[in-house]
PDB file of N, CA and C in Angstrom:
ATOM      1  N   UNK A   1      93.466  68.214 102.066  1.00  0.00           N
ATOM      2  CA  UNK A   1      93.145  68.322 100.659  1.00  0.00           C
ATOM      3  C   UNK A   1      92.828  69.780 100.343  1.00  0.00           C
ATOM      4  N   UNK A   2      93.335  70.476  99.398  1.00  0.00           N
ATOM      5  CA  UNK A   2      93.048  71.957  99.000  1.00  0.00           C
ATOM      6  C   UNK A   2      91.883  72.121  98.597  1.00  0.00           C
ATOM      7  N   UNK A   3      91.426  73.370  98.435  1.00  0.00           N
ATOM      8  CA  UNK A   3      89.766  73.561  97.949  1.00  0.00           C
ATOM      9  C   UNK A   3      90.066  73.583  96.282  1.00  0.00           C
ATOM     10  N   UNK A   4      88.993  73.313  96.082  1.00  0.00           N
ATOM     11  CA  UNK A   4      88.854  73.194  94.637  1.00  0.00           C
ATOM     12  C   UNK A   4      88.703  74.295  93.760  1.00  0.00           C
ATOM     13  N   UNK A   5      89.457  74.720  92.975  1.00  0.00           N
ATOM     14  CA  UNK A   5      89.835  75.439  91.966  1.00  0.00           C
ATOM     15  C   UNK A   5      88.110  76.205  91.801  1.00  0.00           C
ATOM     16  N   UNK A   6      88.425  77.874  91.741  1.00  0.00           N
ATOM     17  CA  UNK A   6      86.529  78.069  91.510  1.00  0.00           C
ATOM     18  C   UNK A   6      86.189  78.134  90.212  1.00  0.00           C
ATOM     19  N   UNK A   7      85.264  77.551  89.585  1.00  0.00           N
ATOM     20  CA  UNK A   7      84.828  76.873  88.448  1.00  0.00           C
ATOM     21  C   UNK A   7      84.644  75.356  88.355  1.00  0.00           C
ATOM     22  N   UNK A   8      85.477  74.913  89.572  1.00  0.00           N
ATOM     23  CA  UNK A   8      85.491  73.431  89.670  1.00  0.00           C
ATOM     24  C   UNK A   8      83.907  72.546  89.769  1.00  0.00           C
ATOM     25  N   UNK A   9      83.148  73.397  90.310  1.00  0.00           N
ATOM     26  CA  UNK A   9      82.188  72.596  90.860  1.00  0.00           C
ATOM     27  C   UNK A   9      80.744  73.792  90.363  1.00  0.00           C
ATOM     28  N   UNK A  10      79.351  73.134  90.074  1.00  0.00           N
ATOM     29  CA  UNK A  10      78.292  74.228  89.706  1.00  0.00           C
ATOM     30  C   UNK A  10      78.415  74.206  90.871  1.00  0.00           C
ATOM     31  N   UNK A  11      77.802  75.773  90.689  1.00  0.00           N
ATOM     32  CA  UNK A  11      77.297  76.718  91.850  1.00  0.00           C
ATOM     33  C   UNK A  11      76.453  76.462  92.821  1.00  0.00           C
ATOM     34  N   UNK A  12      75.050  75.678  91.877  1.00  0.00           N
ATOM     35  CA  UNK A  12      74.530  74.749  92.608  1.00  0.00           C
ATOM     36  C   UNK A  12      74.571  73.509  93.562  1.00  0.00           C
ATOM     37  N   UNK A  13      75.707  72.992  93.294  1.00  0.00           N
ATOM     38  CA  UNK A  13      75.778  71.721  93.954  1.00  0.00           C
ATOM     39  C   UNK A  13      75.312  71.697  95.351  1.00  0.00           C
ATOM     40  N   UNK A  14      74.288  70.738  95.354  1.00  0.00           N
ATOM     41  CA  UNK A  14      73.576  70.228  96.508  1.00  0.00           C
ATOM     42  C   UNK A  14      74.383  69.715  97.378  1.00  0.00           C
ATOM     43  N   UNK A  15      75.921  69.579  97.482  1.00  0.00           N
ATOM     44  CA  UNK A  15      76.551  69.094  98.714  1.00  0.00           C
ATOM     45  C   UNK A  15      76.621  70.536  99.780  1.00  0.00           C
ATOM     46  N   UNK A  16      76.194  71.411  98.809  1.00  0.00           N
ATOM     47  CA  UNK A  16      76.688  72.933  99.535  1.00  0.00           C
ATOM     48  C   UNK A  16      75.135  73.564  99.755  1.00  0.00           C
ATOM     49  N   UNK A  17      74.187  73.455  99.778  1.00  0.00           N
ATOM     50  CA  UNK A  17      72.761  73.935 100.253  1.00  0.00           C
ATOM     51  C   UNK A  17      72.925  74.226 101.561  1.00  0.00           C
ATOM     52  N   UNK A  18      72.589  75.369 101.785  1.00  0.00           N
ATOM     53  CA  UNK A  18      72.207  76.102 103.183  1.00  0.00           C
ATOM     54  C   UNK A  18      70.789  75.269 103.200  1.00  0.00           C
ATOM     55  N   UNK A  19      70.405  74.736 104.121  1.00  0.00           N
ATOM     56  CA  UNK A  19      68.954  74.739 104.630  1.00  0.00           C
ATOM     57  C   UNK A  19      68.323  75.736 105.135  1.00  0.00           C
ATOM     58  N   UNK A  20      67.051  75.235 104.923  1.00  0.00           N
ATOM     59  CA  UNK A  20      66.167  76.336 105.703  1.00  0.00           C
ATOM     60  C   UNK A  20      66.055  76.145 106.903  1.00  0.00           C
ATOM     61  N   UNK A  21      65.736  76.723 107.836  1.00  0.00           N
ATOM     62  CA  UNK A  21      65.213  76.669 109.217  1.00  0.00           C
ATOM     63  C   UNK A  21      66.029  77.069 110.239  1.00  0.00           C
ATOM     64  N   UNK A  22      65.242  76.551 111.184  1.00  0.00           N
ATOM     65  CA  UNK A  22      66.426  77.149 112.784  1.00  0.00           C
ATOM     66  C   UNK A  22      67.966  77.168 112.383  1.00  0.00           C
ATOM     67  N   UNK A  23      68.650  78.300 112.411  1.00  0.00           N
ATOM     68  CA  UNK A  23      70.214  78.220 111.964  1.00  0.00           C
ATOM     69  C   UNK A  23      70.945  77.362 112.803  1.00  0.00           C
ATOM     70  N   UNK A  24      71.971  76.633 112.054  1.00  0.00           N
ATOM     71  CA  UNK A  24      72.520  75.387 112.977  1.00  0.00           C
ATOM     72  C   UNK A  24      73.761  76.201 112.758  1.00  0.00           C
ATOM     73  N   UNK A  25      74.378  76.861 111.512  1.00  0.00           N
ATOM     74  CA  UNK A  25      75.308  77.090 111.433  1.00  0.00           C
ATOM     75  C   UNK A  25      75.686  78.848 111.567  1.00  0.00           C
ATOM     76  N   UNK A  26      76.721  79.041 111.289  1.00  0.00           N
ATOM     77  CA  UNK A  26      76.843  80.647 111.432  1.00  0.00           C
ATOM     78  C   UNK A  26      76.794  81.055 110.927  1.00  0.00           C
ATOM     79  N   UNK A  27      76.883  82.808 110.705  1.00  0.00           N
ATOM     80  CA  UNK A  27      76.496  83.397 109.727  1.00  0.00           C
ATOM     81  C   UNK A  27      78.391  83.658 108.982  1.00  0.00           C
ATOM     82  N   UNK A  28      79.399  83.345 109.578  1.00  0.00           N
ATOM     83  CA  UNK A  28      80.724  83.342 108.432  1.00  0.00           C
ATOM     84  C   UNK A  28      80.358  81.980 108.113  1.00  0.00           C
ATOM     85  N   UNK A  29      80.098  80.516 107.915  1.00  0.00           N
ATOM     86  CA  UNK A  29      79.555  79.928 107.296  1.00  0.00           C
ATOM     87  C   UNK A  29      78.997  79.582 106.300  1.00  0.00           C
ATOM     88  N   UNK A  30      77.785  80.681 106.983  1.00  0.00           N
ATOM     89  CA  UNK A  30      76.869  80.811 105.572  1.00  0.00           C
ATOM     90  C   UNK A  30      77.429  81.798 103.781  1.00  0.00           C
ATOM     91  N   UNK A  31      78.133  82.919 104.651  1.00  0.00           N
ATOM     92  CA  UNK A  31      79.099  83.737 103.589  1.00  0.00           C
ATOM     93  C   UNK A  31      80.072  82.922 103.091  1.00  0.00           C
ATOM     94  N   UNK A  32      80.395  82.231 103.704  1.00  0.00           N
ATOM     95  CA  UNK A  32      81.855  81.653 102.907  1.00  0.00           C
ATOM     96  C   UNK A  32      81.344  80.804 102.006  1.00  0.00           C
ATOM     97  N   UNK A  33      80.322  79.984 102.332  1.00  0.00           N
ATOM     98  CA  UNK A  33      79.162  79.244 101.429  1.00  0.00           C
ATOM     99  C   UNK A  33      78.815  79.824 100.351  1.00  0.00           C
ATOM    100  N   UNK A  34      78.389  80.905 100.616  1.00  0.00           N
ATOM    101  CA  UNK A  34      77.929  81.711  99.261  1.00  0.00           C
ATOM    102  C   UNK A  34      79.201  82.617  98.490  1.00  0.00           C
ATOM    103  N   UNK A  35      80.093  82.811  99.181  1.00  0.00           N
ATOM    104  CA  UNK A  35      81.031  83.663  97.979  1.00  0.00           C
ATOM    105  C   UNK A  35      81.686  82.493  97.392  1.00  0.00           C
ATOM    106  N   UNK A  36      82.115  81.307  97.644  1.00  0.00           N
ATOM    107  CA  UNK A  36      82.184  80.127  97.199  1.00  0.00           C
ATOM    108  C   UNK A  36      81.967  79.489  95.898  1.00  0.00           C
ATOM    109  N   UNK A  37      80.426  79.636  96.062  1.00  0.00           N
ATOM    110  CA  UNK A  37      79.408  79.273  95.274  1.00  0.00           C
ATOM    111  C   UNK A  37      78.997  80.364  94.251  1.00  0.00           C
ATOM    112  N   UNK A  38      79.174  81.283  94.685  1.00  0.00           N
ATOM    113  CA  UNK A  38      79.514  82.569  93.272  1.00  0.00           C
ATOM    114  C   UNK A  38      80.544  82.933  92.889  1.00  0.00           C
ATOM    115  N   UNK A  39      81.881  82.205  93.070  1.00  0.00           N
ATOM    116  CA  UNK A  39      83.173  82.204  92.430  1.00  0.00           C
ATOM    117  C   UNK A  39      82.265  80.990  91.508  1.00  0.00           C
ATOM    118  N   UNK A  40      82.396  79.703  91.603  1.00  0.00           N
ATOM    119  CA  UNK A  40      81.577  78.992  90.920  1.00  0.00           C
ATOM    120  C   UNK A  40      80.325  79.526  89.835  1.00  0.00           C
ATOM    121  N   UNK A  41      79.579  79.918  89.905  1.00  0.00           N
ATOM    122  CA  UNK A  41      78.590  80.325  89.120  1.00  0.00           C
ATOM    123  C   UNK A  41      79.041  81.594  88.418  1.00  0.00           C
ATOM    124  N   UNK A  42      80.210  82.546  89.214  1.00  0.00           N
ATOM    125  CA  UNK A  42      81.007  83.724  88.069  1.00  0.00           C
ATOM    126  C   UNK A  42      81.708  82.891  87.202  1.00  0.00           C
ATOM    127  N   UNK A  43      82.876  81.926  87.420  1.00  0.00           N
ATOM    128  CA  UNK A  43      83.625  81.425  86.634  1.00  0.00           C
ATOM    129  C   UNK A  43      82.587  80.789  85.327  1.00  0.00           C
ATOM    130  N   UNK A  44      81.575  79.927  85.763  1.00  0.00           N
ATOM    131  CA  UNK A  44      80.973  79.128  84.662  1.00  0.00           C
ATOM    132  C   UNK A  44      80.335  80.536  83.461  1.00  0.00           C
ATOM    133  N   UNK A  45      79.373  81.138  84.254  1.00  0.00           N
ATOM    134  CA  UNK A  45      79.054  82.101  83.776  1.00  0.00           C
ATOM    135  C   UNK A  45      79.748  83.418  82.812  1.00  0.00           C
ATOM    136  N   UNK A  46      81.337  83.373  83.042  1.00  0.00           N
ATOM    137  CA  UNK A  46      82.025  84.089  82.333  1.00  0.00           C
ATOM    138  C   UNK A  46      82.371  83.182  81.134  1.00  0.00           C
ATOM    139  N   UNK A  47      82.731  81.955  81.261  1.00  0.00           N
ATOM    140  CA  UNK A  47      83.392  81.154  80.476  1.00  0.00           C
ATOM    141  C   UNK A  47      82.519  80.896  79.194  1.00  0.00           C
ATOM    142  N   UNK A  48      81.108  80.977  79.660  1.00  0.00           N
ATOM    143  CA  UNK A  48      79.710  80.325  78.497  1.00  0.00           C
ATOM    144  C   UNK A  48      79.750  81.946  78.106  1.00  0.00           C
ATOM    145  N   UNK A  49      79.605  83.159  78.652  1.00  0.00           N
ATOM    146  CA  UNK A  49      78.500  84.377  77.645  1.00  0.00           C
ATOM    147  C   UNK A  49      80.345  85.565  77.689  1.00  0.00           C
ATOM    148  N   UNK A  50      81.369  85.242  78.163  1.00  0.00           N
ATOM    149  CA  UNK A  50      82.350  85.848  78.563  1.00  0.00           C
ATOM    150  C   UNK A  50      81.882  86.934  79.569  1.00  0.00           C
ATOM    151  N   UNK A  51      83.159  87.484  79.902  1.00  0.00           N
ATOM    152  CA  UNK A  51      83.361  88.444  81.101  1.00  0.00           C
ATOM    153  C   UNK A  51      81.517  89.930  80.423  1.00  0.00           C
ATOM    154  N   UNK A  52      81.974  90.644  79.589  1.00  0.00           N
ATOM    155  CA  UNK A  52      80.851  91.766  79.270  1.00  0.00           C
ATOM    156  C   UNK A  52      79.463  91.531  79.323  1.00  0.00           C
ATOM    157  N   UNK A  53      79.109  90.096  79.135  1.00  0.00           N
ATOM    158  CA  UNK A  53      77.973  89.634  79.209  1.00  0.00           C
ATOM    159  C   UNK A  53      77.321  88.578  79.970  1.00  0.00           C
ATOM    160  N   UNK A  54      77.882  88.378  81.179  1.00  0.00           N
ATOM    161  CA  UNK A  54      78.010  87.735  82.310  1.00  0.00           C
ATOM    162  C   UNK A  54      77.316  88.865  83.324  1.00  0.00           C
ATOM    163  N   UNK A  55      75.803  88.904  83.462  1.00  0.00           N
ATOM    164  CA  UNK A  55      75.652  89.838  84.368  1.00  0.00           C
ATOM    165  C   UNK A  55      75.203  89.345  85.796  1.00  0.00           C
ATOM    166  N   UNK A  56      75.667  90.248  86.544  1.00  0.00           N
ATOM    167  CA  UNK A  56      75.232  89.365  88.186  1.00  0.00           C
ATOM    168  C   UNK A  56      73.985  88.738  88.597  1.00  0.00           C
ATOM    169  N   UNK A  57      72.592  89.456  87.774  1.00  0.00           N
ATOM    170  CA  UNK A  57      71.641  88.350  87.836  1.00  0.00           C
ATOM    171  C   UNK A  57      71.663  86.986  87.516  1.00  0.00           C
ATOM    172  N   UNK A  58      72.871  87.018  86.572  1.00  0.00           N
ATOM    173  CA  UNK A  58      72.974  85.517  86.156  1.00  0.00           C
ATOM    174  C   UNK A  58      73.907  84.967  87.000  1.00  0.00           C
ATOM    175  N   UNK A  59      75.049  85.562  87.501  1.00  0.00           N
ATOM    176  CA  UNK A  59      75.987  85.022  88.172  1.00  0.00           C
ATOM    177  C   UNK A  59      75.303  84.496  89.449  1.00  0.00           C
ATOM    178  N   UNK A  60      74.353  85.295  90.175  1.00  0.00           N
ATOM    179  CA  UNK A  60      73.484  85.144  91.492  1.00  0.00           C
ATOM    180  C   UNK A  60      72.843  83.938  90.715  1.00  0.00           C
ATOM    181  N   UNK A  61      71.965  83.656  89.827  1.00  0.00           N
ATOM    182  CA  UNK A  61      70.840  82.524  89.729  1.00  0.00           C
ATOM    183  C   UNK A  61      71.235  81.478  89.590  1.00  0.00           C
ATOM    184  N   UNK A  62      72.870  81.435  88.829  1.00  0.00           N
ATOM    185  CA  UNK A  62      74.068  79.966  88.631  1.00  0.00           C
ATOM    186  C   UNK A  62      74.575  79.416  89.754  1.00  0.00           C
ATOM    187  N   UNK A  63      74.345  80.513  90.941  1.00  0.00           N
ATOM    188  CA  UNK A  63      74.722  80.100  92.206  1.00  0.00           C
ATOM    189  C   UNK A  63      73.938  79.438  93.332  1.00  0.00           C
ATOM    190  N   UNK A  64      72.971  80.213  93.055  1.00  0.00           N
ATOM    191  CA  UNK A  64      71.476  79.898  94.202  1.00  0.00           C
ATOM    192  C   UNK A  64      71.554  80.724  95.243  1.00  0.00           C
ATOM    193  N   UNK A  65      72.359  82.198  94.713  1.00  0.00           N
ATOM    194  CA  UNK A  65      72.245  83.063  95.880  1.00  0.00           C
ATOM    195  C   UNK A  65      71.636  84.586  95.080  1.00  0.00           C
ATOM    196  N   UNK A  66      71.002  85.279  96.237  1.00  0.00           N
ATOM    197  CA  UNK A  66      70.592  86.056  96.146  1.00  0.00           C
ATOM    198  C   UNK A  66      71.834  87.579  95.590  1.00  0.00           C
ATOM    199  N   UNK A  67      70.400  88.142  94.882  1.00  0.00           N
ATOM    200  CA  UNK A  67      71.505  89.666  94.865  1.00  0.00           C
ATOM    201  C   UNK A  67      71.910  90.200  96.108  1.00  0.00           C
ATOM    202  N   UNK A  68      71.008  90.398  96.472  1.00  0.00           N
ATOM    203  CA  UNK A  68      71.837  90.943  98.351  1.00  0.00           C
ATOM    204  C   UNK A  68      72.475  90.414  98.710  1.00  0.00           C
ATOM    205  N   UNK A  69      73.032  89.187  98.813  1.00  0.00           N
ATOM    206  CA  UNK A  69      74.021  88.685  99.492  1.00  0.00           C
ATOM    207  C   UNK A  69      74.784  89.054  98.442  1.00  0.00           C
ATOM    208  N   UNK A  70      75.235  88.579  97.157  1.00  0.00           N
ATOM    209  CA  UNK A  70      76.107  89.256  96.290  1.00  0.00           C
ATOM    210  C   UNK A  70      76.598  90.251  96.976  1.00  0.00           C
ATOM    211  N   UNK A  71      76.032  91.622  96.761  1.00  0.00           N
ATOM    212  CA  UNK A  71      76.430  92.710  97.116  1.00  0.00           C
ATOM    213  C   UNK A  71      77.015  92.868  98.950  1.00  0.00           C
ATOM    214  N   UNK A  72      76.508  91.683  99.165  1.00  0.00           N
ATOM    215  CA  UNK A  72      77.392  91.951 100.799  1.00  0.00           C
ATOM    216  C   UNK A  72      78.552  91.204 101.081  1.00  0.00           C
ATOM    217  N   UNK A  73      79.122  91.142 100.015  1.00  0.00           N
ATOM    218  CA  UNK A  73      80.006  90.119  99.613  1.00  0.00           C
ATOM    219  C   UNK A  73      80.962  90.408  98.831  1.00  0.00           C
ATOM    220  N   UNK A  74      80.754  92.000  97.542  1.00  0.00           N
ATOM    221  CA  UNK A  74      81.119  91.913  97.075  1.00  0.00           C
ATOM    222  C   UNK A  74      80.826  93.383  96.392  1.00  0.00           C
ATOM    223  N   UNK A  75      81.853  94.470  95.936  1.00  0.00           N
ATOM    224  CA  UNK A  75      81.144  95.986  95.259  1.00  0.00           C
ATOM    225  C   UNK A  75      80.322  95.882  94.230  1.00  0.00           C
ATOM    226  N   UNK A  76      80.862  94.759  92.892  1.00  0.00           N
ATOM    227  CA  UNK A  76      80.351  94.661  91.909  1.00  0.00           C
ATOM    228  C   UNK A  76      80.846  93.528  91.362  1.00  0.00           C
ATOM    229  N   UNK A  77      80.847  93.433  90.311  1.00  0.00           N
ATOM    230  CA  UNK A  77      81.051  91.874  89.097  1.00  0.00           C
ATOM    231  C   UNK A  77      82.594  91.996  88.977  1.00  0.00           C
ATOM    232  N   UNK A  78      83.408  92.949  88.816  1.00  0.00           N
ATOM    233  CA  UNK A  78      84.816  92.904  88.513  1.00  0.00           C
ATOM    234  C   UNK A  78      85.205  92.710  90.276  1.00  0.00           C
ATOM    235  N   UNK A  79      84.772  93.413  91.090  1.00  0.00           N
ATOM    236  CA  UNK A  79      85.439  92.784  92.862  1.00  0.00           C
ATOM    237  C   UNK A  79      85.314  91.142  92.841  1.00  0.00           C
ATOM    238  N   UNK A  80      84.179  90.771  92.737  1.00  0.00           N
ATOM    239  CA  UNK A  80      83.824  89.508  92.203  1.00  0.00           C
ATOM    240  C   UNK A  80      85.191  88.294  91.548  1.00  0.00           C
ATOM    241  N   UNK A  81      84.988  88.802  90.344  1.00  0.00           N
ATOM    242  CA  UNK A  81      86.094  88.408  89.116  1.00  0.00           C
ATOM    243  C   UNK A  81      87.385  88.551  89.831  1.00  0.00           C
ATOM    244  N   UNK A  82      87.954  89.825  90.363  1.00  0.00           N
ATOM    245  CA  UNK A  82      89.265  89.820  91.108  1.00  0.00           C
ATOM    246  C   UNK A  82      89.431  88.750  92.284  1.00  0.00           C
ATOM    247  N   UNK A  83      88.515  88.802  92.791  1.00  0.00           N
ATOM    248  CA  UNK A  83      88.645  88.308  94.092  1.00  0.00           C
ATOM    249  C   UNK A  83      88.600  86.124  93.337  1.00  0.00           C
ATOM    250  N   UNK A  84      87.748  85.881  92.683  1.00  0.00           N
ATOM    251  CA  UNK A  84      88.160  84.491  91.962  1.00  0.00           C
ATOM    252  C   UNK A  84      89.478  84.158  91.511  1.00  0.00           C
ATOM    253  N   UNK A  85      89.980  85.257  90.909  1.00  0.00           N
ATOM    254  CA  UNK A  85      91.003  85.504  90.426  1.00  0.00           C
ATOM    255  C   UNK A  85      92.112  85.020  91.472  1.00  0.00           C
ATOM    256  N   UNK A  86      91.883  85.743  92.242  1.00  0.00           N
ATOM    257  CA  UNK A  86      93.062  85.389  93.412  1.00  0.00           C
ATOM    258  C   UNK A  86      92.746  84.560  94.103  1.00  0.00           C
TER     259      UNK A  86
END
């Protein structure tokens, strides 16, 4: 089954929560989890305030990920946007 289109799903969705604690999983895991989940929370987030007013604090808080990870993930909001894009 293909992955789901990003915008398909909130950012949030609890099927995708990292837990806390002793790491079970890895750390490409955990990234793929989160750029994932902020294609999700960019797409929603562009679509409600558009692309100029879509800022990454919001894109990070629609997601449930942090700015630092953002940025390790990603240069800025348009790398972001491109990279959904494709």
């Amino acid at each position: 089954m293909p992955a789901p289109l990003p915008g398909a799903r909130p950012g949030r969705d609890p099927d995708r929560a990292i837990k806390r604690g002793p790491r079970r999983v890895s750390a490409e895991v955990v990234a793929a989890t989160q750029r994932d989940r902020l294609f999700d929370g960019l797409v929603h987030e562009v679509a409600t305030k558009g692309y100029d007013n879509a800022r990454v604090s919001d894109i990070c808080q629609a997601a449930g990920v942090t700015r630092p990870a953002f940025y390790a993930l990603f240069t800025g909001k348009e790398d972001a946007f491109l990279a959904a894009y494709r």
